[in-house]
N, C-alpha and C. Protein backbone atom coordinates (compact mmCIF):
# COMPACT_ATOMS: atom_id res chain seq x y z
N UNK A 1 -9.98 3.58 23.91
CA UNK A 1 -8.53 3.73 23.77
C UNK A 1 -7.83 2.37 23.67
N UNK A 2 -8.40 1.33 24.20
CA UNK A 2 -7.29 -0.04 24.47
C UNK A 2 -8.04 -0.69 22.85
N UNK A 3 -9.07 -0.34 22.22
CA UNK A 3 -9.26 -0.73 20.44
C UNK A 3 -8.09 -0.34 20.03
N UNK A 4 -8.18 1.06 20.15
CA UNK A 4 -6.73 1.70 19.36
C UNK A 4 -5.48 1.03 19.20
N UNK A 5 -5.27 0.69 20.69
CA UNK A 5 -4.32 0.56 21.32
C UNK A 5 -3.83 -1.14 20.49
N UNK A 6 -4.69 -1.88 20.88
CA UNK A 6 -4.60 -3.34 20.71
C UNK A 6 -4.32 -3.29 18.83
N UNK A 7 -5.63 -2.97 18.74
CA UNK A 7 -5.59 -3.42 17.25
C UNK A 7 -4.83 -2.50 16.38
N UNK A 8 -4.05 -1.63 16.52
CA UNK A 8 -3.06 -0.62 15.90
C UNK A 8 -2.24 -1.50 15.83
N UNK A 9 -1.73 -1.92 17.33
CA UNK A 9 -0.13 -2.92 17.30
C UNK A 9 -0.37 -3.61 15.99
N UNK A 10 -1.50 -4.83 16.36
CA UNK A 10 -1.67 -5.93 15.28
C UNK A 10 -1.82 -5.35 13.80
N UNK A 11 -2.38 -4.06 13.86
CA UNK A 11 -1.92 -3.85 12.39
C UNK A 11 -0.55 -3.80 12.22
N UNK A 12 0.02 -2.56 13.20
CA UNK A 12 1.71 -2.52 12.33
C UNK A 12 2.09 -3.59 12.23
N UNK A 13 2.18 -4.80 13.18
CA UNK A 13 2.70 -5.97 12.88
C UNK A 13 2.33 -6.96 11.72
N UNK A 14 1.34 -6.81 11.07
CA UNK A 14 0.43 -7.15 9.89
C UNK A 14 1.52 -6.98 8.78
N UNK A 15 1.38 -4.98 8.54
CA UNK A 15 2.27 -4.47 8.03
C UNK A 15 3.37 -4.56 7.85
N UNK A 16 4.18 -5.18 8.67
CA UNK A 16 5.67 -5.24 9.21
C UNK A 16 6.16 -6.43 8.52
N UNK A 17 5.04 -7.45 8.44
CA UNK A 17 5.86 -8.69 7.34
C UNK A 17 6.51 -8.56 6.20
N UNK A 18 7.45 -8.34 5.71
CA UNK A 18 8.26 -8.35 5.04
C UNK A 18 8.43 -9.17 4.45
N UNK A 19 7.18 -9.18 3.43
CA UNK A 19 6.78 -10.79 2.16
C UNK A 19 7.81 -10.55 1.09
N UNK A 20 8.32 -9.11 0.61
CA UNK A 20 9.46 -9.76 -0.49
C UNK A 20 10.49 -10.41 -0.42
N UNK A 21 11.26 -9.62 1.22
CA UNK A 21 12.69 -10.29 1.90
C UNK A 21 11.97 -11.63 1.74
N UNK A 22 11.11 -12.53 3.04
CA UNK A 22 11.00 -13.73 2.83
C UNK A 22 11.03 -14.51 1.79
N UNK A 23 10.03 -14.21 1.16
CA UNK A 23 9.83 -15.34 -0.04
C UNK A 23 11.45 -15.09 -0.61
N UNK A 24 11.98 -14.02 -0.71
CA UNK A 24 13.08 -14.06 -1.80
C UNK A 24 14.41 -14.65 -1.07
N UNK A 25 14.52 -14.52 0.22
CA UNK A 25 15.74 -15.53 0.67
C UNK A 25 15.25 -16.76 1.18
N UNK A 26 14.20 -16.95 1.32
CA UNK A 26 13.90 -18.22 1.93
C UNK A 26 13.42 -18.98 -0.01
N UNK A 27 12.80 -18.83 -0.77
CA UNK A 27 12.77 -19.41 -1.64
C UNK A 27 14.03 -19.66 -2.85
N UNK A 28 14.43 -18.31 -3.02
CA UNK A 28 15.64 -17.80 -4.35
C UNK A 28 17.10 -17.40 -3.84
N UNK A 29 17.26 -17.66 -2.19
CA UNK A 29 18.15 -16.82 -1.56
C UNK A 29 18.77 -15.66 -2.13
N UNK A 30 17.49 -14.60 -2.08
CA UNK A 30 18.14 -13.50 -2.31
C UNK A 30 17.44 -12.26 -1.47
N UNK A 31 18.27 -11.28 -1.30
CA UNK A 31 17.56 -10.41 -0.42
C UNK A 31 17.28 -9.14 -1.74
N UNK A 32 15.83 -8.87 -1.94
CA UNK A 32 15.87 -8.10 -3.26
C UNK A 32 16.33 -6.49 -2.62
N UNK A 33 16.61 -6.33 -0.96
CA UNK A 33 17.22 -4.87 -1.17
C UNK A 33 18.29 -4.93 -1.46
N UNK A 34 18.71 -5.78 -2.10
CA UNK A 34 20.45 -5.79 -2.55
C UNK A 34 20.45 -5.43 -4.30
N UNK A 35 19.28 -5.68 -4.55
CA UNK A 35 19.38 -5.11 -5.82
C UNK A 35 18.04 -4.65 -6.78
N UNK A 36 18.15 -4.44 -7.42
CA UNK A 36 17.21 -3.35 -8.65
C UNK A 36 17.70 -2.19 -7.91
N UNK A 37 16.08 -1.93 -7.33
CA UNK A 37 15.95 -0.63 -6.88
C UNK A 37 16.24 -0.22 -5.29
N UNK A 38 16.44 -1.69 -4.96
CA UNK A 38 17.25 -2.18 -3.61
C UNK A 38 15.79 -1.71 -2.57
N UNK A 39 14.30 -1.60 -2.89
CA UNK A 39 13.04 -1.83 -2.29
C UNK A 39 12.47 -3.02 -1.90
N UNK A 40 11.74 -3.16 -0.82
CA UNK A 40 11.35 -4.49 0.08
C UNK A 40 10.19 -4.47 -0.77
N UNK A 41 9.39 -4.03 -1.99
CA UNK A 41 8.65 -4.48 -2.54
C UNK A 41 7.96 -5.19 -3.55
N UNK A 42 6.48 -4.84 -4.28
CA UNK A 42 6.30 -5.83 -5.25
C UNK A 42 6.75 -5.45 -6.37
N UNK A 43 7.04 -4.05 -6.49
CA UNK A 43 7.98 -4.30 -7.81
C UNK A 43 8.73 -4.30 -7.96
N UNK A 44 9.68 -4.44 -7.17
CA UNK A 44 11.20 -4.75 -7.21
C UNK A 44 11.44 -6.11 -7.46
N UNK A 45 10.27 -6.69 -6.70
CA UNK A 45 10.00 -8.03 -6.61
C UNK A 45 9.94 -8.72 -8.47
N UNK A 46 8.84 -8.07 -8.84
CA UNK A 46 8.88 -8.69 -10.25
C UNK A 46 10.33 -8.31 -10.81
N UNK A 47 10.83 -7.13 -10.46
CA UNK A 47 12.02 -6.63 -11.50
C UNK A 47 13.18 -8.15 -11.13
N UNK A 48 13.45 -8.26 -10.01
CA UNK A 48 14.27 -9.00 -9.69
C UNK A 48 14.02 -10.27 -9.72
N UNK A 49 12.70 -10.96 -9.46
CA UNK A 49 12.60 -12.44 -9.12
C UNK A 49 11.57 -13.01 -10.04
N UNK A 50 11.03 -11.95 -10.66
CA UNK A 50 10.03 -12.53 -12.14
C UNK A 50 8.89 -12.46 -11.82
N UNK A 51 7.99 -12.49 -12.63
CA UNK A 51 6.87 -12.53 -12.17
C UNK A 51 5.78 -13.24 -10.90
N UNK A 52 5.92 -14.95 -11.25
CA UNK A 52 5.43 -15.18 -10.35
C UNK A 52 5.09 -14.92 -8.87
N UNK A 53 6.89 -14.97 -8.30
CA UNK A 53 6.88 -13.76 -7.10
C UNK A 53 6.74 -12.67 -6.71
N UNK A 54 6.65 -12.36 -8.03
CA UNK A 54 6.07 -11.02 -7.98
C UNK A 54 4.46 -10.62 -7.61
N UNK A 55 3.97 -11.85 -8.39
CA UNK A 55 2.39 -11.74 -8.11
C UNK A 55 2.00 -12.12 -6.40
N UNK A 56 3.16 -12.95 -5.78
CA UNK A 56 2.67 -13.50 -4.99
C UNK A 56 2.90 -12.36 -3.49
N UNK A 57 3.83 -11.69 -3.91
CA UNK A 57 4.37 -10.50 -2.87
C UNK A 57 3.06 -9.41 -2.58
N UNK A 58 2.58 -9.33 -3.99
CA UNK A 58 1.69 -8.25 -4.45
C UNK A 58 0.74 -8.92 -3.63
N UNK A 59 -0.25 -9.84 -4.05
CA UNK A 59 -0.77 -10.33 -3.26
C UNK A 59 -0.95 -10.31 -1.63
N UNK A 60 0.05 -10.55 -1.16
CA UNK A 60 0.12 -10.91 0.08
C UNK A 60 -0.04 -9.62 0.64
N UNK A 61 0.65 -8.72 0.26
CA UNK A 61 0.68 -6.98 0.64
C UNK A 61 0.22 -6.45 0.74
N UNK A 62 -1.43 -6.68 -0.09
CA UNK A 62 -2.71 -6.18 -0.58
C UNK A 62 -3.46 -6.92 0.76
N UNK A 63 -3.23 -8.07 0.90
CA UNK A 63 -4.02 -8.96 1.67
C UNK A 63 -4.09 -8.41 3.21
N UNK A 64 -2.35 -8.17 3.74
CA UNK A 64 -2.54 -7.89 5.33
C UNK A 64 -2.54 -6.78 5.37
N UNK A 65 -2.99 -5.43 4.29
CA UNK A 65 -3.08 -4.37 4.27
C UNK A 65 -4.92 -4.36 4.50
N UNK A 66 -5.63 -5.24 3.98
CA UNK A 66 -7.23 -5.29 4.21
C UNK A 66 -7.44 -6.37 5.43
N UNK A 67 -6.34 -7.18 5.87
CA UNK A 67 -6.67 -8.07 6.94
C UNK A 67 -6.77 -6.91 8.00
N UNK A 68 -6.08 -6.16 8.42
CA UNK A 68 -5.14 -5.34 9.43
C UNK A 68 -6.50 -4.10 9.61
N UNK A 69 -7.34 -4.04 8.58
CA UNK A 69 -8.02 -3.18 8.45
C UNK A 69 -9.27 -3.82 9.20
N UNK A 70 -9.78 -4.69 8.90
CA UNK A 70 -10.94 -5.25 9.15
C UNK A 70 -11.44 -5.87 10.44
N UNK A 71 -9.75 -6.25 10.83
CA UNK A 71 -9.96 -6.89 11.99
C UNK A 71 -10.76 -6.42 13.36
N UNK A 72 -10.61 -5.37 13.64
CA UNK A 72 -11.72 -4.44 14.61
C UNK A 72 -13.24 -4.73 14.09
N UNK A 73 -13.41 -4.75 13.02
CA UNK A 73 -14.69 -5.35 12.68
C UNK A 73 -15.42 -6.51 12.66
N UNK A 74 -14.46 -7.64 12.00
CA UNK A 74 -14.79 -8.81 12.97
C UNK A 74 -14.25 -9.12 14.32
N UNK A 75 -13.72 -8.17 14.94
CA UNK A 75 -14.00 -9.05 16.60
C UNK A 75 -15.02 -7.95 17.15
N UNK A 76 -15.43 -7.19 16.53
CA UNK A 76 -16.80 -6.64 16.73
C UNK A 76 -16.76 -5.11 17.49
N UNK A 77 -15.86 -4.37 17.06
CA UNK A 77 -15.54 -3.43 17.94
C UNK A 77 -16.94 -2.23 17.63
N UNK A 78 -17.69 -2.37 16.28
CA UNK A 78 -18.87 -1.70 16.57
C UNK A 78 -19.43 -2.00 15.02
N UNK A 79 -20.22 -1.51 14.83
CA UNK A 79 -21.46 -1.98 13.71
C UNK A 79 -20.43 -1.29 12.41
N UNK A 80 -20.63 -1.47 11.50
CA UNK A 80 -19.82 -1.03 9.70
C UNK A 80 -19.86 0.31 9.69
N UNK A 81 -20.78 1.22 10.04
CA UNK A 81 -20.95 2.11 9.76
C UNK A 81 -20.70 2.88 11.10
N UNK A 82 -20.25 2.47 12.03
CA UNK A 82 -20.26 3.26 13.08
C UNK A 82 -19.28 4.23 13.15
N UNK A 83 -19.08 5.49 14.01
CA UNK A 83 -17.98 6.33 14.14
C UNK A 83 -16.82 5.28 14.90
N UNK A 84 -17.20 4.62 15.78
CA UNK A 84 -16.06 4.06 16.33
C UNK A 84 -15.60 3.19 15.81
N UNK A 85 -16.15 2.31 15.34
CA UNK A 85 -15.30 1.25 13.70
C UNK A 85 -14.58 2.27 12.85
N UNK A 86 -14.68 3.13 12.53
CA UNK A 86 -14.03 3.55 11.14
C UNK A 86 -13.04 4.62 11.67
N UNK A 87 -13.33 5.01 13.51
CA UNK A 87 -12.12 5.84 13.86
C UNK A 87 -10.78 4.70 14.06
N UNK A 88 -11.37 3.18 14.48
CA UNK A 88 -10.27 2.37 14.99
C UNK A 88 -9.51 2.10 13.35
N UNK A 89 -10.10 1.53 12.31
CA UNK A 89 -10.21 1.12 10.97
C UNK A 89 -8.88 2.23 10.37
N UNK A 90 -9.34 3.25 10.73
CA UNK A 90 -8.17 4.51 10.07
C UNK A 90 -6.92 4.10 10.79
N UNK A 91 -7.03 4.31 12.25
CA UNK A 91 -5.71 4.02 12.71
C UNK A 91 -5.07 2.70 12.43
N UNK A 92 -6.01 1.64 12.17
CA UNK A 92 -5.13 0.52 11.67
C UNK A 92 -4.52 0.79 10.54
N UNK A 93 -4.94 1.19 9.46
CA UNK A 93 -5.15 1.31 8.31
C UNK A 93 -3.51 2.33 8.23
N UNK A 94 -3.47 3.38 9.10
CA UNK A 94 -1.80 3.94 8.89
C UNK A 94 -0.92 3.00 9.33
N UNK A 95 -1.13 2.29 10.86
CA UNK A 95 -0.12 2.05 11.27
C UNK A 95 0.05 0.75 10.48
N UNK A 96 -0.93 0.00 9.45
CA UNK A 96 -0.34 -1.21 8.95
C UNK A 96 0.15 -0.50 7.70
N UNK A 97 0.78 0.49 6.99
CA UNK A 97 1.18 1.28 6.37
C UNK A 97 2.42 1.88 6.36
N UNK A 98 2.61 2.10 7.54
CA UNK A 98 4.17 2.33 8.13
C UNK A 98 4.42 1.07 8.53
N UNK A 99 3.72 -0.06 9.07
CA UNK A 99 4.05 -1.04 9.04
C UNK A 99 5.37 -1.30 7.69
N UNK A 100 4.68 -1.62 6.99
CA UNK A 100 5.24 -2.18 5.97
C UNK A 100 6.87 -1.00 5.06
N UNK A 101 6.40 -0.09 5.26
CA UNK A 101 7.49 0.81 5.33
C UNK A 101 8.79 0.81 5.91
N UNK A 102 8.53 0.51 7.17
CA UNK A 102 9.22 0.80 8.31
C UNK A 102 8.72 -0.59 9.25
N UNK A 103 9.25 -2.15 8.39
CA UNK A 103 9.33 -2.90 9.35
C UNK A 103 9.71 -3.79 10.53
N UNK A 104 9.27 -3.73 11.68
CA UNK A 104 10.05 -4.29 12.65
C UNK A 104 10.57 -5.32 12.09
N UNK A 105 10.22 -6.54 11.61
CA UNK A 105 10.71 -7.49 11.35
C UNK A 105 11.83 -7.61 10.06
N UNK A 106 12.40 -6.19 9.62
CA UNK A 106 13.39 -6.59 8.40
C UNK A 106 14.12 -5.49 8.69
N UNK A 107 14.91 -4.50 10.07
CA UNK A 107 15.28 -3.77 10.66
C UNK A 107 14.89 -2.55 9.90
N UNK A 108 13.48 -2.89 9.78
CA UNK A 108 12.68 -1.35 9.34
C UNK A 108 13.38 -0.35 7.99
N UNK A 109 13.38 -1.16 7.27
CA UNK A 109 14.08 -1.23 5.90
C UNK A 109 12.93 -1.78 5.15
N UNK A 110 11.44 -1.38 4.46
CA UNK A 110 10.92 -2.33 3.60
C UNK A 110 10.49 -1.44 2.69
N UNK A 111 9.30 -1.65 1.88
CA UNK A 111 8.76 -1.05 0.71
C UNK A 111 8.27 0.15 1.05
N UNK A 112 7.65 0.98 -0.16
CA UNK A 112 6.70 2.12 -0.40
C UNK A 112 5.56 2.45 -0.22
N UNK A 113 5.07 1.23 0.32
CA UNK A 113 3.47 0.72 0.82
C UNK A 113 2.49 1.23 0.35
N UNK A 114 2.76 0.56 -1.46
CA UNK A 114 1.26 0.94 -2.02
C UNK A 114 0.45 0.27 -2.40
N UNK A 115 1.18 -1.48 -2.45
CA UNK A 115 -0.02 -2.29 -2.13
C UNK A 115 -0.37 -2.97 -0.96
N UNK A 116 0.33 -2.36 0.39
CA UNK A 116 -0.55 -2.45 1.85
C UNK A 116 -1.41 -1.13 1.60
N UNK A 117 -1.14 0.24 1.02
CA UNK A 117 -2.29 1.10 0.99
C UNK A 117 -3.39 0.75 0.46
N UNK A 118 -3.39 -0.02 -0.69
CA UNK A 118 -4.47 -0.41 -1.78
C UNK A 118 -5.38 -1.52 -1.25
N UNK A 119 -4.74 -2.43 -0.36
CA UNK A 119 -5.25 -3.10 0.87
C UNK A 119 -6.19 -2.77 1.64
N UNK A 120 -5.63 -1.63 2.54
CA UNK A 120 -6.15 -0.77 3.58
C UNK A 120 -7.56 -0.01 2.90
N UNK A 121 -7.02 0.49 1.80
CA UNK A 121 -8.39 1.24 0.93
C UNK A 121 -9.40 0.50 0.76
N UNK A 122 -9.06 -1.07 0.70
CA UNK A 122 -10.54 -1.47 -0.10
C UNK A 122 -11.07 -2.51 1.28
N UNK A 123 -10.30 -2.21 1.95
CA UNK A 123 -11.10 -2.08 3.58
C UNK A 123 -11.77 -1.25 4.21
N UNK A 124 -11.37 -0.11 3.50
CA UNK A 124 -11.92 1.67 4.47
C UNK A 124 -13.07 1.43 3.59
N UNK A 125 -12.45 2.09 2.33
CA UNK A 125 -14.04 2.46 1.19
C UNK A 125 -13.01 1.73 -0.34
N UNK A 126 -14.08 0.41 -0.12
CA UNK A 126 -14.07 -0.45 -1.51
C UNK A 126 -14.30 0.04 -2.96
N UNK A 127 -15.39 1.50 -3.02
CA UNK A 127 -15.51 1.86 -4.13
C UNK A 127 -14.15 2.86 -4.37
N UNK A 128 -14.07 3.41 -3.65
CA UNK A 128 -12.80 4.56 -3.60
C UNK A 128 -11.42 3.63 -4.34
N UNK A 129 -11.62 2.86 -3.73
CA UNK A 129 -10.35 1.52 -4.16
C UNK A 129 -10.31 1.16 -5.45
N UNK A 130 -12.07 1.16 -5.83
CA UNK A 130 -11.74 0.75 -7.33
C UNK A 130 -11.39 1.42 -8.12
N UNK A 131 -11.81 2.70 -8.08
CA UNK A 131 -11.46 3.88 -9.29
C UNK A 131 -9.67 4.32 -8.85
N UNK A 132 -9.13 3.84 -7.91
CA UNK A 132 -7.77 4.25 -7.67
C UNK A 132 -7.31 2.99 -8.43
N UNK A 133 -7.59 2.19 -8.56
CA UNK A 133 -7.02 0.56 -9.41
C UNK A 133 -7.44 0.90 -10.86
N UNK A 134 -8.15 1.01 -11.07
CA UNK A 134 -8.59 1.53 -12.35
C UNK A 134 -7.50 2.77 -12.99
N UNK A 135 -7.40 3.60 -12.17
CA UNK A 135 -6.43 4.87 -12.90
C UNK A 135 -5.11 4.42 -12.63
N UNK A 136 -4.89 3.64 -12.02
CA UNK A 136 -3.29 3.20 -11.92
C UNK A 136 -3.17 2.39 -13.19
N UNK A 137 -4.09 1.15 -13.46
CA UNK A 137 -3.80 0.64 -14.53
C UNK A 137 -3.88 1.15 -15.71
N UNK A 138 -4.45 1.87 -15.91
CA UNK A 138 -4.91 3.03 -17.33
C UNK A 138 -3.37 3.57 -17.63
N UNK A 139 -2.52 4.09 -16.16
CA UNK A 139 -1.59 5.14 -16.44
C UNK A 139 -0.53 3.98 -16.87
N UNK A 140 -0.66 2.95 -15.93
CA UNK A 140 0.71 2.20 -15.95
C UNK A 140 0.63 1.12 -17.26
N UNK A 141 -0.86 1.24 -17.93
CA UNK A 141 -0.40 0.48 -19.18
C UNK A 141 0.03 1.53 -20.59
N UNK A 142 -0.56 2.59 -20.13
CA UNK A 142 0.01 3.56 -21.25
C UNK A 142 1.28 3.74 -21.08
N UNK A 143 2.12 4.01 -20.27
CA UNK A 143 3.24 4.97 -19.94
C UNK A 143 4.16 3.86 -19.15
N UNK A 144 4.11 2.57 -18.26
CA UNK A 144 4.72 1.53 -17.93
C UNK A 144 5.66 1.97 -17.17
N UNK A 145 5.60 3.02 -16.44
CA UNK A 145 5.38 3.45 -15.17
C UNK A 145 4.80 3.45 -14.50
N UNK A 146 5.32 2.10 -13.31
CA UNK A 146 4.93 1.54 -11.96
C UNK A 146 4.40 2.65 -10.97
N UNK A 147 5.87 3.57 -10.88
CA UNK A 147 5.64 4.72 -10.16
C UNK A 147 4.54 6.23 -10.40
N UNK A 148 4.42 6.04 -11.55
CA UNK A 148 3.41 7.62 -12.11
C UNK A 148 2.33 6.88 -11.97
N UNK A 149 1.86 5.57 -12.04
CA UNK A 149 0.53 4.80 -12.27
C UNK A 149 0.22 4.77 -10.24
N UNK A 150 1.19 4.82 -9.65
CA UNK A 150 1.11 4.67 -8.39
C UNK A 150 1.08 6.05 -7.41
N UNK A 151 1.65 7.18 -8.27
CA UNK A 151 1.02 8.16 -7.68
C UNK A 151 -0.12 9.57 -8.21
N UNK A 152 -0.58 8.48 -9.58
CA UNK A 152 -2.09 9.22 -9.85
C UNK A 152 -3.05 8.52 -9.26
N UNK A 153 -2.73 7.59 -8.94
CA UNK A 153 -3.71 6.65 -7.88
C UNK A 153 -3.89 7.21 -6.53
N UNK A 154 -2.79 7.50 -6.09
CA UNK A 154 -2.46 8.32 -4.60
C UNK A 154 -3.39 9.18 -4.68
N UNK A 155 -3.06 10.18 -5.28
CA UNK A 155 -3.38 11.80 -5.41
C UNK A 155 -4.63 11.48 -5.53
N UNK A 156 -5.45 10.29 -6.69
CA UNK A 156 -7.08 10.64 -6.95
C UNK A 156 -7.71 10.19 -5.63
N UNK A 157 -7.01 9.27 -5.04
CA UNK A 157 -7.51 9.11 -3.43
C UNK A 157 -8.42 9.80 -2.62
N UNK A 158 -7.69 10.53 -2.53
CA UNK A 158 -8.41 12.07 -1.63
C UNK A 158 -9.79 12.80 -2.48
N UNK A 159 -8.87 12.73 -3.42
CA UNK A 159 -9.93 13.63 -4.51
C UNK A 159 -10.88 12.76 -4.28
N UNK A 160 -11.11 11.75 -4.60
CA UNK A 160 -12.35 10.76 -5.09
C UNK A 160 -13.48 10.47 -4.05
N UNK A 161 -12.85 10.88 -2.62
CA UNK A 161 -13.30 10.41 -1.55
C UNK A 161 -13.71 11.93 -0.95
N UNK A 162 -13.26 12.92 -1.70
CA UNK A 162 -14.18 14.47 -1.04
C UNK A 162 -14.96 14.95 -2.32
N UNK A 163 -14.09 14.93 -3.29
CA UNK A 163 -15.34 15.46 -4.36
C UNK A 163 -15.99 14.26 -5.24
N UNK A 164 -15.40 13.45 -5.01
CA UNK A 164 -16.72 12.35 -6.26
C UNK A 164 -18.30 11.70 -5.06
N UNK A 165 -17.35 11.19 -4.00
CA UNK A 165 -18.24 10.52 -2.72
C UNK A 165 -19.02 11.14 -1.55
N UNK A 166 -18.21 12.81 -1.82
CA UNK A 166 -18.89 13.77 -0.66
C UNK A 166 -19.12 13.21 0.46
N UNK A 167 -17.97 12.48 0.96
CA UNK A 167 -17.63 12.11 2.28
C UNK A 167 -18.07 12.98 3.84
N UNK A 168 -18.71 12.58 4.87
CA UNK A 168 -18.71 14.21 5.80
C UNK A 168 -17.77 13.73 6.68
N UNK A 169 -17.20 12.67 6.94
CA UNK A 169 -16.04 12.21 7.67
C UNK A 169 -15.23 12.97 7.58
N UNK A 170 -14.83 14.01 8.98
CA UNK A 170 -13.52 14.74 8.81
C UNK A 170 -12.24 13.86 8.91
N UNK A 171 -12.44 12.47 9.69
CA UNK A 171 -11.50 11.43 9.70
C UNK A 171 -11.13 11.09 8.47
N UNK A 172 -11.87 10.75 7.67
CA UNK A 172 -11.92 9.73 6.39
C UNK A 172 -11.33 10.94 5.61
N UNK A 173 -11.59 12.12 5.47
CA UNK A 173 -10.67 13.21 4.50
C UNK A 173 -9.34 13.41 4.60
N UNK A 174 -8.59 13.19 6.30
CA UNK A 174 -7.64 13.28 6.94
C UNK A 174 -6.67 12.43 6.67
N UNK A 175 -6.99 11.27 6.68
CA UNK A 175 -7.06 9.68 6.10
C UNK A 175 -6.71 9.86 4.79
N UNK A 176 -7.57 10.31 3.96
CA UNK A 176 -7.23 10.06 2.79
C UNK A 176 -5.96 11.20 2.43
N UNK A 177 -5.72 12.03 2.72
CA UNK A 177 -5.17 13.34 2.40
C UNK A 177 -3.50 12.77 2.71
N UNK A 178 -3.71 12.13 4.05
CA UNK A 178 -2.11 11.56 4.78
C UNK A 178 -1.44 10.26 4.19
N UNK A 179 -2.23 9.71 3.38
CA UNK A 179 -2.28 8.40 3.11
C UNK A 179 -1.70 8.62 1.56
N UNK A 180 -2.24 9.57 0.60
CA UNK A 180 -1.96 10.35 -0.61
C UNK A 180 -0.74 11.13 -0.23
N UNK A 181 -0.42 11.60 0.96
CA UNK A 181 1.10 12.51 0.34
C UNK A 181 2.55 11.54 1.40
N UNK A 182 1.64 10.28 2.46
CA UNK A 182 2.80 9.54 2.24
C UNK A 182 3.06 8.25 1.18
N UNK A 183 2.50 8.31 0.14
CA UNK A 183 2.66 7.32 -0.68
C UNK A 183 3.46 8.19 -1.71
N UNK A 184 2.93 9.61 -2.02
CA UNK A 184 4.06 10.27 -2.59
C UNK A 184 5.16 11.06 -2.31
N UNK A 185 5.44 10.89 -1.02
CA UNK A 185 6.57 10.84 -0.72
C UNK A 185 7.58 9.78 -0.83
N UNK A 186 6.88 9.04 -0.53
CA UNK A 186 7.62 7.59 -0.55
C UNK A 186 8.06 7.60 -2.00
N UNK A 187 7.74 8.36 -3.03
CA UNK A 187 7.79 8.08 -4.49
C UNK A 187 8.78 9.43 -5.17
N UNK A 188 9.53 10.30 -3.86
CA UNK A 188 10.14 11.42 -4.42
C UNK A 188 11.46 11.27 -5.05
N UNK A 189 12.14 10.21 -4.65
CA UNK A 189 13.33 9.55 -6.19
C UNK A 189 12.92 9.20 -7.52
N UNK A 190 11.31 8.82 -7.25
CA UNK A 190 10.98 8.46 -8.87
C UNK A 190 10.50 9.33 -9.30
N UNK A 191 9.76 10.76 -8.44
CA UNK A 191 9.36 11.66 -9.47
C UNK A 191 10.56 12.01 -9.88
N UNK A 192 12.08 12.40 -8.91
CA UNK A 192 12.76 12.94 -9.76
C UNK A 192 13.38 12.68 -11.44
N UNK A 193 13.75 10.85 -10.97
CA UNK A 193 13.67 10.28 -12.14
C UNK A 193 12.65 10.42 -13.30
N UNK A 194 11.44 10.86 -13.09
CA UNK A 194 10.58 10.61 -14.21
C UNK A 194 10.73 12.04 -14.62
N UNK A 195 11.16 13.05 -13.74
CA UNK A 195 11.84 14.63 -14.34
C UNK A 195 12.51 14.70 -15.50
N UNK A 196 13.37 13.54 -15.31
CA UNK A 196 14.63 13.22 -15.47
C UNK A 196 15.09 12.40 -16.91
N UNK A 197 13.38 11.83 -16.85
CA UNK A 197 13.79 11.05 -18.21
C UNK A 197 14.56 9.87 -17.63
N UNK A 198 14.68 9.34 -16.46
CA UNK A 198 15.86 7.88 -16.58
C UNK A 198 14.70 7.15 -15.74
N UNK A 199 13.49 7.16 -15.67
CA UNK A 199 13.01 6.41 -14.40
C UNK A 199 13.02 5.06 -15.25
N UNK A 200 12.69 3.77 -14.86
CA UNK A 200 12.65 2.63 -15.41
C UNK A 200 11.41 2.36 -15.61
N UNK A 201 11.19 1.84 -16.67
CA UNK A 201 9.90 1.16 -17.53
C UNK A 201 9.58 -0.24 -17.17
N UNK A 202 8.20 -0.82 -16.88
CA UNK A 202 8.00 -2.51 -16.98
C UNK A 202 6.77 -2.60 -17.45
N UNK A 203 6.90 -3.76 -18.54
CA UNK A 203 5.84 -4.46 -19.27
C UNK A 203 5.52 -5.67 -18.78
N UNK A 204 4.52 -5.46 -17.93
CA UNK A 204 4.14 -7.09 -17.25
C UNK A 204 4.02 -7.61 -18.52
N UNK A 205 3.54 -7.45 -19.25
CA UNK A 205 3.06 -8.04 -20.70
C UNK A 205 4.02 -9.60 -21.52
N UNK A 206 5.03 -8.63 -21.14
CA UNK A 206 6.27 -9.02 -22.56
C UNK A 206 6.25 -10.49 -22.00
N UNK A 207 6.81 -11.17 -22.33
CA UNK A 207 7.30 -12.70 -22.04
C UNK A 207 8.94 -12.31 -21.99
């Protein structure tokens, strides 16, 4: 219980950094929930502050989303494969998730947390991670929708991890199942928009 306990905190707090606010008032003084889509994340981040920071938000998001994950593993809480590594690993793995959602440090006002999820994933199960990166980019270079590329990624989550990997982890199904419908939740203004015909388009591409 005190694994849980300890290394949960240090995830949400992982989670809780609030890399777009920073970099964007401490570098550009700007707070990007003040504008685009008025989200603490990385793509609001590119919409508003350009690419570079954009890459660098993304980055970082991805990073303490797999730091937050792992950490029970290197301070040794049990072998890779053990039940008790991968029961502590899950619970990090949400709470640095809502972390970032819901962070202490930016009065719990931040992003959609799908690249602290994408983080967290390729900490849990690395292969699962890749084929969810893979179908996001497929969707989001056809269609240039951030958001539809971000929740066919969600959704194949689960799928990929009960019917492609035949997982017997009732944790790891649970995990994946909660992790897939809060990322699309987090995404229920843009499905409406993409109902809707008005959602917004981005071409990392263009110059």
């Amino acid at each position: 219980m005190i694994d849980f306990i300890v290394f949960g905190c240090i995830a949400y707090l992982l989670g809780s950094i609030p890399t777009a606010v920073w970099i964007g008032k401490a570098k550009y003084g700007v707070d990007v929930r003040e504008h685009g889509s008025k989200n603490a994340g990385a793509t609001n981040t590119f919409r508003v502050l350009g690419k570079k920071p954009g890459v660098v938000v993304l980055s970082i998001d991805v990073i303490k989303g797999f730091v937050a994950v792992m950490l029970p593993f290197v301070a040794g809480v049990g072998d890779w494969n053990s039940e008790e590594l991968i029961h502590v690993k899950l619970v990090c793995a949400l709470l640095a998730v809502i972390g970032h959602v819901l962070p202490v440090f930016a009065q719990f006002n931040g992003g959609k947390g799908v690249a602290t999820s994408l983080g967290v994933i390729i900490g849990v199960h690395p292969a699962a991670a890749g084929i969810c990166v893979a179908l996001f980019l497929i969707v989001f270079i056809i269609s240039h929708f951030v958001s539809l590329g971000a929740i066919v990624a969600a959704t194949s989550f689960p799928l990929t991890i009960i019917f492609f990997f035949k997982t017997n982890s009732v944790w790891l199904m649970v995990f994946s199942i909660t992790l897939s419908l809060a990322v699309i939740y987090a995404h229920r203004k843009n499905i409406g928009r993409l109902l809707r015909g008005e959602e917004n388009r981005m071409n990392l591409f263009k110059k």
